[in-house]
N, C-alpha and C. Protein backbone atom coordinates (compact mmCIF):
# COMPACT_ATOMS: atom_id res chain seq x y z
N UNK A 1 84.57 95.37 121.78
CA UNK A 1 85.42 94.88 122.84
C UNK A 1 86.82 94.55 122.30
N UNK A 2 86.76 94.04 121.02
CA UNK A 2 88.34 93.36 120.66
C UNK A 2 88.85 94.98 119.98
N UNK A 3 87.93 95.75 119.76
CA UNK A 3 88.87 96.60 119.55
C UNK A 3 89.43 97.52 120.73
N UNK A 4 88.99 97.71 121.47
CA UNK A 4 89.19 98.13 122.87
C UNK A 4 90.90 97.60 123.16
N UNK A 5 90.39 96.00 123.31
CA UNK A 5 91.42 95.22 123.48
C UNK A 5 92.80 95.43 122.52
N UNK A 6 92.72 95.96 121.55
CA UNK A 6 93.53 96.38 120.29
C UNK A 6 94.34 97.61 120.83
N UNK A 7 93.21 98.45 121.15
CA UNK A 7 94.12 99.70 121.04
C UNK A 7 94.58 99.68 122.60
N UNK A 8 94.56 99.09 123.19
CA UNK A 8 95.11 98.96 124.92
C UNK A 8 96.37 98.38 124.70
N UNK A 9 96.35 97.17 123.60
CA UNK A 9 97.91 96.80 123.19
C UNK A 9 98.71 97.67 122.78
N UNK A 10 98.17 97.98 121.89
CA UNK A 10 98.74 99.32 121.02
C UNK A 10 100.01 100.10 121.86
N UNK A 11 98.50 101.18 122.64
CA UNK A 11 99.01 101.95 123.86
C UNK A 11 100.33 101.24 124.74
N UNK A 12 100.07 100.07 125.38
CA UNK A 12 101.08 99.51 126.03
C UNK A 12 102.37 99.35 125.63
N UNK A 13 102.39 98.98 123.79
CA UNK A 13 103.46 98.44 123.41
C UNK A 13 104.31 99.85 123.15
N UNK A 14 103.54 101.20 122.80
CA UNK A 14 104.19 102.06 122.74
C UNK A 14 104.92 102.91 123.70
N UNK A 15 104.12 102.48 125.59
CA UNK A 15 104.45 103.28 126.43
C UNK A 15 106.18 102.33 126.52
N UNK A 16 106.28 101.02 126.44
CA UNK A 16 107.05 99.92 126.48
C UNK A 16 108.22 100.33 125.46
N UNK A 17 107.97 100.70 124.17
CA UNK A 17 109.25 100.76 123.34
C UNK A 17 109.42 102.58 123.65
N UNK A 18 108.47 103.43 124.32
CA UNK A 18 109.48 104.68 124.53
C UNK A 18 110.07 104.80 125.67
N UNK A 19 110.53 103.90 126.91
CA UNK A 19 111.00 103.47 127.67
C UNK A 19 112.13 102.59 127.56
N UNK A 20 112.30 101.74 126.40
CA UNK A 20 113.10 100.55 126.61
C UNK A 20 114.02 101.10 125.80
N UNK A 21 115.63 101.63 126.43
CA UNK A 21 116.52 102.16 125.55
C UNK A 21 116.98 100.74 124.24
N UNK A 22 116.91 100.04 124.17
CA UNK A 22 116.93 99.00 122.93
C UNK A 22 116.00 99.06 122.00
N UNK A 23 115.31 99.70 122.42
CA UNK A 23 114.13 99.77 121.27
C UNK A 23 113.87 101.46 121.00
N UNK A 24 114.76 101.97 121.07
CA UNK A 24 114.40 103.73 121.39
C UNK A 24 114.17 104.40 120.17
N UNK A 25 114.47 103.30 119.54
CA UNK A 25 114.80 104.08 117.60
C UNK A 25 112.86 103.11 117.17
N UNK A 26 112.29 102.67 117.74
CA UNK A 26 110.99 101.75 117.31
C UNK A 26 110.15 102.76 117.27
N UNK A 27 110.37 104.26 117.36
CA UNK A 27 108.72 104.93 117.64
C UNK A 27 107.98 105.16 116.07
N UNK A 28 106.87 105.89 116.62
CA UNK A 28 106.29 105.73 115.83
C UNK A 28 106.33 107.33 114.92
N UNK A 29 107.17 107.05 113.34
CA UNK A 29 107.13 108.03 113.03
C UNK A 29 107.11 108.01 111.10
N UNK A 30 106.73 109.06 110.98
CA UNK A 30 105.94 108.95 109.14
C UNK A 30 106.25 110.27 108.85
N UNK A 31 107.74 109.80 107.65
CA UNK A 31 107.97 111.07 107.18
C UNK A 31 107.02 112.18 106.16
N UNK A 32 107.41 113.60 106.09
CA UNK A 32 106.95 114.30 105.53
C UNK A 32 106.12 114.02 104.00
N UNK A 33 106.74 113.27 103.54
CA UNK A 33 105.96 112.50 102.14
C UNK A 33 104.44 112.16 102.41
N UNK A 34 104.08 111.91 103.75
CA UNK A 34 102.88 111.67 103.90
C UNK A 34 101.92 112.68 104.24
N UNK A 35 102.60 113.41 104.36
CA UNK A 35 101.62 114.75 105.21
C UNK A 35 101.20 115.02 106.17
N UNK A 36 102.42 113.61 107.39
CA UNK A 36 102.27 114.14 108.61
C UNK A 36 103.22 114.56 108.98
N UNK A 37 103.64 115.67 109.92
CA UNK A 37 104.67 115.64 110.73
C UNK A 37 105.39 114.63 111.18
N UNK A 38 106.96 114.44 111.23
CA UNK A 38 107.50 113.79 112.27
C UNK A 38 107.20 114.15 113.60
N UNK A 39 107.18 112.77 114.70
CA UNK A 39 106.73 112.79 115.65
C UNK A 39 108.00 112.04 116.41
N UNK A 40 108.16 111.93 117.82
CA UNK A 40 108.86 111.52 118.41
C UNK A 40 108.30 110.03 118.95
N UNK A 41 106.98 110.20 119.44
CA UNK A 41 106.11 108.96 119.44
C UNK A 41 104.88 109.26 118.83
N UNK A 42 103.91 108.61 118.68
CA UNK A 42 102.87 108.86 118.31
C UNK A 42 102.21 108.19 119.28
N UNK A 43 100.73 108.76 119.53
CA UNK A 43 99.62 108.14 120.60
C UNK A 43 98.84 107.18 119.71
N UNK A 44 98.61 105.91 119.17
CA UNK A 44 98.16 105.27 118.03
C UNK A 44 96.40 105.32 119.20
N UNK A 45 96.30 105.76 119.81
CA UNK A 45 94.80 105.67 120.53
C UNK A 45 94.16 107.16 119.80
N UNK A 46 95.05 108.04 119.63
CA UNK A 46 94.54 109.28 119.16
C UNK A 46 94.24 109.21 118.24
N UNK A 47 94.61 108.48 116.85
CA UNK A 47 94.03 108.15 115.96
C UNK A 47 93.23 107.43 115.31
N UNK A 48 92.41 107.80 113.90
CA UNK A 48 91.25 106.96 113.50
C UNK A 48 91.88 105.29 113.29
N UNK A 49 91.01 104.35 113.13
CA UNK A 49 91.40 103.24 112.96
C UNK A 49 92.10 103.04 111.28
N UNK A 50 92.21 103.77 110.36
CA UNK A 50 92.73 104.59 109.15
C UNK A 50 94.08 104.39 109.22
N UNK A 51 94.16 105.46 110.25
CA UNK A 51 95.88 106.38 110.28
C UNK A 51 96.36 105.14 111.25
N UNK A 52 96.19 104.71 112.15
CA UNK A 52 96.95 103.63 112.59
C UNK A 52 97.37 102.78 111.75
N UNK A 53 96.68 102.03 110.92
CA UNK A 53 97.47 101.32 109.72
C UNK A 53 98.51 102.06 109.16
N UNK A 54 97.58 103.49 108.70
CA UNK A 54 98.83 103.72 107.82
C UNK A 54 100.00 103.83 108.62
N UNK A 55 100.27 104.71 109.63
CA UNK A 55 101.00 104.86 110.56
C UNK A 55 102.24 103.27 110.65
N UNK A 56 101.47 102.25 111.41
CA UNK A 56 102.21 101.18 111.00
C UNK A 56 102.76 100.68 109.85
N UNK A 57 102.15 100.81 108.90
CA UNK A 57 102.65 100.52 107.42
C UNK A 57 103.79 100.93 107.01
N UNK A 58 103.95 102.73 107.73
CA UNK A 58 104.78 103.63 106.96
C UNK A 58 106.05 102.92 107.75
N UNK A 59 105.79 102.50 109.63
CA UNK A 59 107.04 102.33 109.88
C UNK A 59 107.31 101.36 109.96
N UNK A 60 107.07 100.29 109.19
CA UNK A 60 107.29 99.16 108.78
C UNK A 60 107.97 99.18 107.22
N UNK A 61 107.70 100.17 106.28
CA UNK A 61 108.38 100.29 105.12
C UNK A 61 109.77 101.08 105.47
N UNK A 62 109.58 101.55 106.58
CA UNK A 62 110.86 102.96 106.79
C UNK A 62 112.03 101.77 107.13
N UNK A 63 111.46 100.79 108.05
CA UNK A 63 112.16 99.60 109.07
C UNK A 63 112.48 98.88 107.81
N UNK A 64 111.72 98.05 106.89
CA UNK A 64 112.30 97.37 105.94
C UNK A 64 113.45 97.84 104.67
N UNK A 65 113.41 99.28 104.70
CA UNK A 65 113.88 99.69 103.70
C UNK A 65 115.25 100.02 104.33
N UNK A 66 115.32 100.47 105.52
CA UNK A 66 116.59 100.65 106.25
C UNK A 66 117.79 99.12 106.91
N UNK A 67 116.93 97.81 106.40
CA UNK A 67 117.22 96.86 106.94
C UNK A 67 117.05 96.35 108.47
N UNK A 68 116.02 97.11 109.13
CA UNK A 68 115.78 97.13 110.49
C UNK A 68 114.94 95.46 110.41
N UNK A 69 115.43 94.39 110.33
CA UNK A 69 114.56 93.01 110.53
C UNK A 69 113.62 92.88 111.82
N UNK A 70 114.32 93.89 113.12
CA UNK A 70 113.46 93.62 114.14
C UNK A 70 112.50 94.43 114.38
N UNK A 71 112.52 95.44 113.60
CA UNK A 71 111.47 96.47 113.80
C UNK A 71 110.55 95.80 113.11
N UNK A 72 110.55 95.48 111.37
CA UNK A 72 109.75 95.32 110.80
C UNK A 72 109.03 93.72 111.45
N UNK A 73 109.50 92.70 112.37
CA UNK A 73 109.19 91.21 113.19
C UNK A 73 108.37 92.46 114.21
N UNK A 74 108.81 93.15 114.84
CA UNK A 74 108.08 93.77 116.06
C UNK A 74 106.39 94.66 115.64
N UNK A 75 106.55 95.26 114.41
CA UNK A 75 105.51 95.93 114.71
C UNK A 75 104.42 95.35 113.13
N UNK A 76 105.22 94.09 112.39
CA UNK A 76 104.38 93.74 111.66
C UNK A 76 102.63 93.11 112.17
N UNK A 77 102.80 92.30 113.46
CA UNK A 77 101.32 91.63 114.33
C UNK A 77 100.89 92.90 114.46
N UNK A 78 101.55 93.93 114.55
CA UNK A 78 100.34 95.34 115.12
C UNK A 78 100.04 95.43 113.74
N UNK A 79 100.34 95.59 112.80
CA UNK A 79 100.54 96.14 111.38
C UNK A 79 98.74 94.85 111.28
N UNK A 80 99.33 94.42 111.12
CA UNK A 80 98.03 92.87 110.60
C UNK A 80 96.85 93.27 111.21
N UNK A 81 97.01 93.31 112.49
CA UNK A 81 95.79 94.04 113.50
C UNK A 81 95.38 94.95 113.22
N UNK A 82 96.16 96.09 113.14
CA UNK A 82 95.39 97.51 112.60
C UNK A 82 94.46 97.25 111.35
N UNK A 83 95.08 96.41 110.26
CA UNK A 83 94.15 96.14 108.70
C UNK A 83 93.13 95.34 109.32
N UNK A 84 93.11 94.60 110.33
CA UNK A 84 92.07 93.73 110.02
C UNK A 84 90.65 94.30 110.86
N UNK A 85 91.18 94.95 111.69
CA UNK A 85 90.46 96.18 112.28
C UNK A 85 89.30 97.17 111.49
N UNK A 86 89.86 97.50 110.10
CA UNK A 86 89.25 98.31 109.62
C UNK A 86 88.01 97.52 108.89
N UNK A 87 87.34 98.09 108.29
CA UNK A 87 85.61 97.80 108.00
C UNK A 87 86.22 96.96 107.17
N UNK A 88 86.63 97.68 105.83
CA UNK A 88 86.79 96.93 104.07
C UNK A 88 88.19 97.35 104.17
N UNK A 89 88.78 96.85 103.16
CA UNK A 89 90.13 97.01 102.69
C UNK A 89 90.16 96.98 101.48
N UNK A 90 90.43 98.27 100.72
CA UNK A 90 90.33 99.17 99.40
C UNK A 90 91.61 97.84 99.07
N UNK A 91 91.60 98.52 97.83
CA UNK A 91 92.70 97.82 96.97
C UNK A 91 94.33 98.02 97.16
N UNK A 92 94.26 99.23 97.89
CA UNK A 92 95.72 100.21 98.14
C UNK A 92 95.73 99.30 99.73
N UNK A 93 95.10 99.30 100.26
CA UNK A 93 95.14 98.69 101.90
C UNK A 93 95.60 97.01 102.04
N UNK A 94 94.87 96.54 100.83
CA UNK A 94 95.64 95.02 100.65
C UNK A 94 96.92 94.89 99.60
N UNK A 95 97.64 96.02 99.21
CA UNK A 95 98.79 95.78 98.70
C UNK A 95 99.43 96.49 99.84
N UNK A 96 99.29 97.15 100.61
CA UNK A 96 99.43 97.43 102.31
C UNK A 96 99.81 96.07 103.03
N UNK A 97 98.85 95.09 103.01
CA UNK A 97 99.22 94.14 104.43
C UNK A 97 99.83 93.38 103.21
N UNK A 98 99.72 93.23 102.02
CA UNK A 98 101.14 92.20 101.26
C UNK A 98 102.50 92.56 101.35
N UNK A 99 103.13 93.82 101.04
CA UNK A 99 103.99 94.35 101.65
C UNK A 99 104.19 94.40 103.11
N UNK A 100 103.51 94.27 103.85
CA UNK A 100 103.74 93.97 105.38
C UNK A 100 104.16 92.48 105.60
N UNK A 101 103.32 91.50 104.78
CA UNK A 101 103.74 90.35 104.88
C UNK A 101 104.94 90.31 103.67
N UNK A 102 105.42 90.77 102.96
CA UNK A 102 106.70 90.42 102.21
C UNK A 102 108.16 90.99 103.22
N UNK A 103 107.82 92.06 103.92
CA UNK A 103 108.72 92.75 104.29
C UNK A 103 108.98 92.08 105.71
N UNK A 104 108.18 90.66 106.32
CA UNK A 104 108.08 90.02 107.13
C UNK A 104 108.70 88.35 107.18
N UNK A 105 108.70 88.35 105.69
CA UNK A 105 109.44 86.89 105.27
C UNK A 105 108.14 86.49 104.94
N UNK A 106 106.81 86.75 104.67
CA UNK A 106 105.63 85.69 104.63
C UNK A 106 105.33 85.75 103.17
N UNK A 107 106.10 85.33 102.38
CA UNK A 107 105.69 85.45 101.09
C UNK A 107 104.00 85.19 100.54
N UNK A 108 103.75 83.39 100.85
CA UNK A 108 102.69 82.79 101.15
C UNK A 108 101.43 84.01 101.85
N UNK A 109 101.71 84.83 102.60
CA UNK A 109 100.52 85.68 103.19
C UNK A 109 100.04 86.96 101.56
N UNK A 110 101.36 87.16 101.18
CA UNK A 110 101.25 88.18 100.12
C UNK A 110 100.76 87.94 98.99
N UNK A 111 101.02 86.30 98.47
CA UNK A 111 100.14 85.60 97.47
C UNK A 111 98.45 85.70 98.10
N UNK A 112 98.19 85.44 99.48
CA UNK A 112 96.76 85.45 99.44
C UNK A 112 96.24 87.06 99.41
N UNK A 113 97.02 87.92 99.53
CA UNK A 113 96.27 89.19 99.48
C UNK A 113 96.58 89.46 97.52
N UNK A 114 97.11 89.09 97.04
CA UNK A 114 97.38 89.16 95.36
C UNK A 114 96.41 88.34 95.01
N UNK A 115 96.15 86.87 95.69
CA UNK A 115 94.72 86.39 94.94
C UNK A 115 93.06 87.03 95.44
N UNK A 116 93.27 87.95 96.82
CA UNK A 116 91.99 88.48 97.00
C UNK A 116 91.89 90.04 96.08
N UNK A 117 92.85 90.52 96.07
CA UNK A 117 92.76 91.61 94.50
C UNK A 117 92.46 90.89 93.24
N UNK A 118 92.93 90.14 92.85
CA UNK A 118 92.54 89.57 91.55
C UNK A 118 91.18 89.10 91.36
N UNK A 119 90.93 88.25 92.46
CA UNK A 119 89.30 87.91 92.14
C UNK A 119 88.40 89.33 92.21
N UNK A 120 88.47 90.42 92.80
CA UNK A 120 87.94 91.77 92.70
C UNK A 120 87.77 92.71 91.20
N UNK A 121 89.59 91.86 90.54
CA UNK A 121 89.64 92.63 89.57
C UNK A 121 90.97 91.87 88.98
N UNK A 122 90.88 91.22 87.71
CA UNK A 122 92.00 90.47 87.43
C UNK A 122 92.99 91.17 87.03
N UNK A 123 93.11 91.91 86.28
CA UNK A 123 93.91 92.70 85.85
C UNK A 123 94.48 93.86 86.87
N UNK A 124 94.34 93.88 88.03
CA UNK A 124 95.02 95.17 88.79
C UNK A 124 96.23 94.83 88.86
N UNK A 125 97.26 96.04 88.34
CA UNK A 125 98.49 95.84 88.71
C UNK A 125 98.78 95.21 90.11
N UNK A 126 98.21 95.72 91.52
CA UNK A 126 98.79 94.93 92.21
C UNK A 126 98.69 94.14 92.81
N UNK A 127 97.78 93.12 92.01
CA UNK A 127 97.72 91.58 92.72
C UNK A 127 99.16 91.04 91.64
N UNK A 128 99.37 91.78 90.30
CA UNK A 128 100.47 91.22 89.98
C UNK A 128 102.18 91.56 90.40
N UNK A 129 101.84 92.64 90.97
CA UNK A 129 103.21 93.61 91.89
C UNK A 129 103.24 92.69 92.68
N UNK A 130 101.98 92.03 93.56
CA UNK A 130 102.68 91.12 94.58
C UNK A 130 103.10 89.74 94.37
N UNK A 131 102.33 89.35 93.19
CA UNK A 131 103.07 87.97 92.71
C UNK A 131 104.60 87.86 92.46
N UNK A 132 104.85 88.90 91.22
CA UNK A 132 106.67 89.51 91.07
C UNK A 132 107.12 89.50 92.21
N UNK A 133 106.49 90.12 93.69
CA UNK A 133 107.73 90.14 94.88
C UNK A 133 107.58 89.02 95.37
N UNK A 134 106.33 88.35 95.85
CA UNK A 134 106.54 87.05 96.43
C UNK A 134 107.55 85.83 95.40
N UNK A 135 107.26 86.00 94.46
CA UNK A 135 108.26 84.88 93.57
C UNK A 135 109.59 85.26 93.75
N UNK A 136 109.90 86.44 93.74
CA UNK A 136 111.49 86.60 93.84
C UNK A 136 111.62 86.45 95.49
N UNK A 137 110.77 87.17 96.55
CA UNK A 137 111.15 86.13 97.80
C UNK A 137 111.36 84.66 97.94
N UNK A 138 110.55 84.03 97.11
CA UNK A 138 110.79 82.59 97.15
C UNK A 138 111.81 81.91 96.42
N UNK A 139 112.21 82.40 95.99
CA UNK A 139 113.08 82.23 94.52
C UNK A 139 112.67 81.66 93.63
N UNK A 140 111.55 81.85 93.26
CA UNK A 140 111.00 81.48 92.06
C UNK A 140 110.60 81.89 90.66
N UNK A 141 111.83 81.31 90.16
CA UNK A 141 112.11 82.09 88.89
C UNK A 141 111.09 82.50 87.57
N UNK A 142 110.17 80.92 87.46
CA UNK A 142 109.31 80.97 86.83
C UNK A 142 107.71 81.59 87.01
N UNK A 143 107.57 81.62 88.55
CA UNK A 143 106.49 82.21 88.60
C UNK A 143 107.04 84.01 88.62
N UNK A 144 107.88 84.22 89.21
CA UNK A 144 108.47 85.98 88.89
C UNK A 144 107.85 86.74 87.54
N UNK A 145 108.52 85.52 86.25
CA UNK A 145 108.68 85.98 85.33
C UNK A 145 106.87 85.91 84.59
N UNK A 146 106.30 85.05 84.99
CA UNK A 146 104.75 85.02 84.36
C UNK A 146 104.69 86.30 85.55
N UNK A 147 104.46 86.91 86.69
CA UNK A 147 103.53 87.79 87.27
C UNK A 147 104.36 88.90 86.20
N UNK A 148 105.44 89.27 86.03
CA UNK A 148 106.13 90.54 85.34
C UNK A 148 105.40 90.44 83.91
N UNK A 149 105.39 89.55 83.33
CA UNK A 149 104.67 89.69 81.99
C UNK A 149 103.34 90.03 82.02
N UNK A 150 102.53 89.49 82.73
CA UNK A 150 101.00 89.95 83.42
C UNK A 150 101.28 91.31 83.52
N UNK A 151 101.89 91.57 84.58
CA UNK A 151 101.98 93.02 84.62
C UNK A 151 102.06 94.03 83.74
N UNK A 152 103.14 93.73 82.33
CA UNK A 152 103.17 94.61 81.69
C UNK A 152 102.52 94.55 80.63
N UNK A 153 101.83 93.31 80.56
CA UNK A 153 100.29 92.97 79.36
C UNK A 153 99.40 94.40 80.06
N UNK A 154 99.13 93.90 81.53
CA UNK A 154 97.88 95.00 82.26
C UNK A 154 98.49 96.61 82.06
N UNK A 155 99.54 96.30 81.89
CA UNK A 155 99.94 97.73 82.34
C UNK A 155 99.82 99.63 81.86
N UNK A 156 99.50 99.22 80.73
CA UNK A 156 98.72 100.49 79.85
C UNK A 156 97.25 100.68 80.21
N UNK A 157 96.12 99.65 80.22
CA UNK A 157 95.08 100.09 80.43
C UNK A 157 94.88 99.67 81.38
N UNK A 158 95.65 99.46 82.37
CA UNK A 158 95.36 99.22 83.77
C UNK A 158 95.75 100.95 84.33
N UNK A 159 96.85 101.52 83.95
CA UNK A 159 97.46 103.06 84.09
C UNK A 159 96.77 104.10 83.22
N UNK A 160 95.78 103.52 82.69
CA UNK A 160 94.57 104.40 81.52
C UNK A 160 93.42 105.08 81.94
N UNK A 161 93.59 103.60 83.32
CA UNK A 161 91.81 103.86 84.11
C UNK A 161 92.18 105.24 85.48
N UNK A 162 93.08 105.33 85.47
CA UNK A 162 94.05 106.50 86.31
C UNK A 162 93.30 106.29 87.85
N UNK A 163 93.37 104.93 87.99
CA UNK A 163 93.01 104.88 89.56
C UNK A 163 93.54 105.69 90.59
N UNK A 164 92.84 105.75 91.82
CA UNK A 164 93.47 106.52 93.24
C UNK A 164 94.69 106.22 93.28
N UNK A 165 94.26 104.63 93.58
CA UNK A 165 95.78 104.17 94.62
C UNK A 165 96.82 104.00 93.41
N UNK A 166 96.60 103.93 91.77
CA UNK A 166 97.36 104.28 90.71
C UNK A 166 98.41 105.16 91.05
N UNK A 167 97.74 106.15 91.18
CA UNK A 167 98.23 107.72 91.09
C UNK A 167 99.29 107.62 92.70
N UNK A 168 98.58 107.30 93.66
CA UNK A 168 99.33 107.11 94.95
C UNK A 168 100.91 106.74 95.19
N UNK A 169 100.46 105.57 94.24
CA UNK A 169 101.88 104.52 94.39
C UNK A 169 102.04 104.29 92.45
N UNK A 170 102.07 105.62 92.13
CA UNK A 170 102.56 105.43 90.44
C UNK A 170 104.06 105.62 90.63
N UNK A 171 105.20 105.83 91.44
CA UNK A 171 106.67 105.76 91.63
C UNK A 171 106.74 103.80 91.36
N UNK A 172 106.33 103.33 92.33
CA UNK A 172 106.44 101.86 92.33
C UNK A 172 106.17 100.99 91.22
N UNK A 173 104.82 101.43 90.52
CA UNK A 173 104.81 100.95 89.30
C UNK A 173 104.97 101.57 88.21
N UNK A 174 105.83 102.47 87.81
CA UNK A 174 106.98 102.87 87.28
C UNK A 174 107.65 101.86 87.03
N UNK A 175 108.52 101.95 88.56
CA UNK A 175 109.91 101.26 88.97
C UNK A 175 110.02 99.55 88.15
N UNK A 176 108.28 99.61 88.72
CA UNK A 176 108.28 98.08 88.19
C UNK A 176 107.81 97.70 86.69
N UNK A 177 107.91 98.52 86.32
CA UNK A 177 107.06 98.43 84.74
C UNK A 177 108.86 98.31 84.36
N UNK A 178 109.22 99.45 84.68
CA UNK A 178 110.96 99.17 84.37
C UNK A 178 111.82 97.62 84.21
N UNK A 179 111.74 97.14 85.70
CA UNK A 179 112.01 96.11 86.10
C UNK A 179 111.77 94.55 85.18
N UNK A 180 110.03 94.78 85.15
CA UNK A 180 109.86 93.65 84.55
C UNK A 180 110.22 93.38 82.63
N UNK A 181 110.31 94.72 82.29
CA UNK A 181 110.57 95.00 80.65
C UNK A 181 112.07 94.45 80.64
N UNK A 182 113.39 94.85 81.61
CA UNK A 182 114.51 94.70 81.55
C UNK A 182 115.04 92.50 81.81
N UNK A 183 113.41 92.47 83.28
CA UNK A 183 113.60 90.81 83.55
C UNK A 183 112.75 90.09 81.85
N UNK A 184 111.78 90.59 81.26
CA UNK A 184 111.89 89.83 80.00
C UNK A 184 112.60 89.83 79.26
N UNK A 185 113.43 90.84 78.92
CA UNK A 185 114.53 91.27 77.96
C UNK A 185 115.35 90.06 78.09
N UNK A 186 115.78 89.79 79.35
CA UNK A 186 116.68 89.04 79.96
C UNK A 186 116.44 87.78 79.22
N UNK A 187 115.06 87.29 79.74
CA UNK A 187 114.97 85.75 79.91
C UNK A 187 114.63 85.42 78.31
N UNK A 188 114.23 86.75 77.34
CA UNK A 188 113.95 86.07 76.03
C UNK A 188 115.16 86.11 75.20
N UNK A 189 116.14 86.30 75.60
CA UNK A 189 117.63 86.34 74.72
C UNK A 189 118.05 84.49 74.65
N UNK A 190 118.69 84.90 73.64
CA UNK A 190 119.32 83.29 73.43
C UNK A 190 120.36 82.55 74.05
């Protein structure tokens, strides 16, 4: 029934933002990197309860990365709904709704999905990817710098075990293996 109730929102909110010229740029769309077509809207009822997350996810990263604040406030509650919807949530799916909640202002939400990866598995890079972003959302200098060192303690035989979602999102932790080598560099100088 509540999922019923889910995807009837869904449906509504989408017949609502491809109608409402203020919101005309909100549809739902996931560039080629993913392996779907661009779409003009998407029917989020046509799809598995899966691709709706991802779907939201993607245009919630497209919205945050472009500086869109109201897109990413508008379709983050669908974003939350779609994850919580699904059965389990893999390890790649809860660094999914932490990034949904970082890219939302909820730092605090992204620490609890970084402490439900860690108790699964202490060492996964990204319960410590999300500690590094929530601390620098908060401005917190000292916890930043312990999740970046974690990180790059884990970071060889954590990138050894050549996980899925490794391989998925190996650009990001790259980026961040980068990041955190350059933020210790920093903080251990005299």
């Amino acid at each position: 029934m509540a999922g019923i109730a889910v995807v009837a929102l869904i449906v509504t909110i989408i017949v609502v933002v491809t109608k409402s010229p203020s919101l005309a740029n909100a549809n739902m769309t996931v560039g080629p990197t993913q392996g779907i077509p661009d779409r003009a809207t998407t029917d989020l009822s046509q799809l598995t309860p899966e691709e709706q997350a991802d779907r939201l996810f993607n245009r919630i990263m497209q919205a945050h990365e472009g500086g869109d604040t109201a897109q990413v406030q508008f379709f983050a509650p669908m974003a939350r709904q779609a994850y919580a919807n699904l059965p389990t949530l893999d390890m790649d799916s809860r660094l999914h709704v932490g990034l949904i909640q970082l890219a939302a202002g909820d730092a605090p939400g992204a620490l609890a999905q970084a402490d439900t990866i860690q108790r699964a598995s202490r060492t996964h890079l990204f319960g410590w990817y999300l500690r590094a972003r929530a601390g620098q959302a908060q401005g917190n200098t000292a916890a930043t710098r312990e999740a970046f060192r974690a990180f790059l303690d884990n970071y060889a035989p954590e990138r050894a075990k050549s996980l899925p979602e490794y391989q998925q999102h190996a650009q990001i932790l790259s980026e961040t293996e980068g990041e955190a080598r350059r933020a210790m560099a920093v903080s251990t100088r005299p």
